[in-house]
C-alpha atoms as a PDB file:
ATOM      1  CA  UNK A   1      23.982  -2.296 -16.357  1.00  0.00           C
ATOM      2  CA  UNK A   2      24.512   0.740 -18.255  1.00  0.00           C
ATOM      3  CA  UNK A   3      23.871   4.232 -16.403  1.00  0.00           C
ATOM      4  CA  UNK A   4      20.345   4.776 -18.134  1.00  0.00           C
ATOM      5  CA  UNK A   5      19.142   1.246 -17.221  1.00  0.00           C
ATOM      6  CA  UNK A   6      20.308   1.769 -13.808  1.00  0.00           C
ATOM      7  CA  UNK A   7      18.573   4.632 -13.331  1.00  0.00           C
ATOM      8  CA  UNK A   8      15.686   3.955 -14.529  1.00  0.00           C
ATOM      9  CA  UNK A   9      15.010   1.162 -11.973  1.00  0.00           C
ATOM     10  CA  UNK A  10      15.887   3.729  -9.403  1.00  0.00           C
ATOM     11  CA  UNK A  11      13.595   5.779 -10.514  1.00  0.00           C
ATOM     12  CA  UNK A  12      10.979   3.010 -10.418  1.00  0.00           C
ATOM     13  CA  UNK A  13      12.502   1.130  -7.049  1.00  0.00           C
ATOM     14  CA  UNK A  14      12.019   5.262  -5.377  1.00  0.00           C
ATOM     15  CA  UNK A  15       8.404   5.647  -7.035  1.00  0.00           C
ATOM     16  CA  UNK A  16       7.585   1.761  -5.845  1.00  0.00           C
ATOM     17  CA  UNK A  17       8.543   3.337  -1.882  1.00  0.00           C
ATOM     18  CA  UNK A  18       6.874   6.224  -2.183  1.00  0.00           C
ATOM     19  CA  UNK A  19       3.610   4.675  -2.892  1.00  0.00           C
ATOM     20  CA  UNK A  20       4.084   2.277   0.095  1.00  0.00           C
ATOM     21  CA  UNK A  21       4.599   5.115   2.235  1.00  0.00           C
ATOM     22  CA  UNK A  22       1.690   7.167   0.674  1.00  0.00           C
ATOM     23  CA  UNK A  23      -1.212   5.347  -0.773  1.00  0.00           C
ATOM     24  CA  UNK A  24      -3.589   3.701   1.586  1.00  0.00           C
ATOM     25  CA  UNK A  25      -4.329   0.644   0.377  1.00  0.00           C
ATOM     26  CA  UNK A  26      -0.457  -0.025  -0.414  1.00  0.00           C
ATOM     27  CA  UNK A  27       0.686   0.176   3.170  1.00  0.00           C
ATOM     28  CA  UNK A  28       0.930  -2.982   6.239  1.00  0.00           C
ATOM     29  CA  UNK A  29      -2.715  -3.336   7.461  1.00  0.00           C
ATOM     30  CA  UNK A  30      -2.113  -2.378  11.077  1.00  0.00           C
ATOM     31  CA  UNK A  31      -4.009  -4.298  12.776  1.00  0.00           C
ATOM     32  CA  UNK A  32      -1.804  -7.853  12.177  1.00  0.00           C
ATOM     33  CA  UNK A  33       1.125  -6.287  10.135  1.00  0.00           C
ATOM     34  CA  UNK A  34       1.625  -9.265   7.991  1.00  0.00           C
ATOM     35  CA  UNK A  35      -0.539  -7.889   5.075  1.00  0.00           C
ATOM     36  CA  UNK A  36      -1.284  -4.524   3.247  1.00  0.00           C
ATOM     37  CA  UNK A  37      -4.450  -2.962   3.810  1.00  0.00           C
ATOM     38  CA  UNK A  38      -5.286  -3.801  -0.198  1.00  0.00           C
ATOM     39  CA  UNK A  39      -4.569  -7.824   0.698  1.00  0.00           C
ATOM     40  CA  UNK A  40      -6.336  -7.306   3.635  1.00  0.00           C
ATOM     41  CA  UNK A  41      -9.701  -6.128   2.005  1.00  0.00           C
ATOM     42  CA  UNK A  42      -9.540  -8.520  -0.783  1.00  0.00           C
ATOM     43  CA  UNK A  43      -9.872 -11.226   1.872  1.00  0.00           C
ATOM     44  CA  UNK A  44     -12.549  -9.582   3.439  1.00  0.00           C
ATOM     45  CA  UNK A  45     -14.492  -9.375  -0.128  1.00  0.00           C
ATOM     46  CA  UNK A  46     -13.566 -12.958  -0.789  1.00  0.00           C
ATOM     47  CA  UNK A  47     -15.002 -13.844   2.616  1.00  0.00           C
ATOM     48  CA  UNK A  48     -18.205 -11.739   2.498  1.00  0.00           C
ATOM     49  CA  UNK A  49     -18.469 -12.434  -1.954  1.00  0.00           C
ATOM     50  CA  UNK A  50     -18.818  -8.873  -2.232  1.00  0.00           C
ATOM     51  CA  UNK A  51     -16.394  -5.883  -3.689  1.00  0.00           C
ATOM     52  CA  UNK A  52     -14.866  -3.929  -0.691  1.00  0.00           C
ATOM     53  CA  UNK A  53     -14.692  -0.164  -2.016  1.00  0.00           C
ATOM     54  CA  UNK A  54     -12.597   2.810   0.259  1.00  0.00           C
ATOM     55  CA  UNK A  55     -14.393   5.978   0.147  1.00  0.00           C
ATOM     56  CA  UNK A  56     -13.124   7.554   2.899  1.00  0.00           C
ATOM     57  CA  UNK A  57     -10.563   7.546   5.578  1.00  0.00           C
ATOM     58  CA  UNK A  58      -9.465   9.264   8.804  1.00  0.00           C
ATOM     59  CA  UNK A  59      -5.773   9.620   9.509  1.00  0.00           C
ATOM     60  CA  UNK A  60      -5.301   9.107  13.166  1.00  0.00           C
ATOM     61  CA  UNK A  61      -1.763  10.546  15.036  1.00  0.00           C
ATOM     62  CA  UNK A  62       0.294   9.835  18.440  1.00  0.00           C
ATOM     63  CA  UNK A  63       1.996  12.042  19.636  1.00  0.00           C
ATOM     64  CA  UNK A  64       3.381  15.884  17.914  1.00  0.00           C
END
């Protein structure tokens, strides 16, 4: 690849990781792991046949 192609999917690969790590719905749903919280709630609103909405959140920490 040439040097602008390759950094431009490092740029994208580092912004991808950084959403993982910060938005919500992007990271593993902790309760099994095996999904994201956003897979996890479009089960849920499958399941129930309503949209699931976040509109709040508390950020819970172990530990210092």
């Amino acid at each position: 690849l040439p040097p602008e192609q390759a950094l431009v999917g490092i740029k994208k690969g580092m912004a991808s990781k950084f959403c993982t790590q910060i938005c919500l719905v992007k990271q593993d749903y902790v309760a099994d792991g095996e999904q994201t919280v956003e897979q996890y709630l479009a089960s849920v609103a499958k399941e129930i046949g309503a949209p699931i909405t976040v509109k709040r959140f508390a950020r819970l920490q172990l530990g210092a």
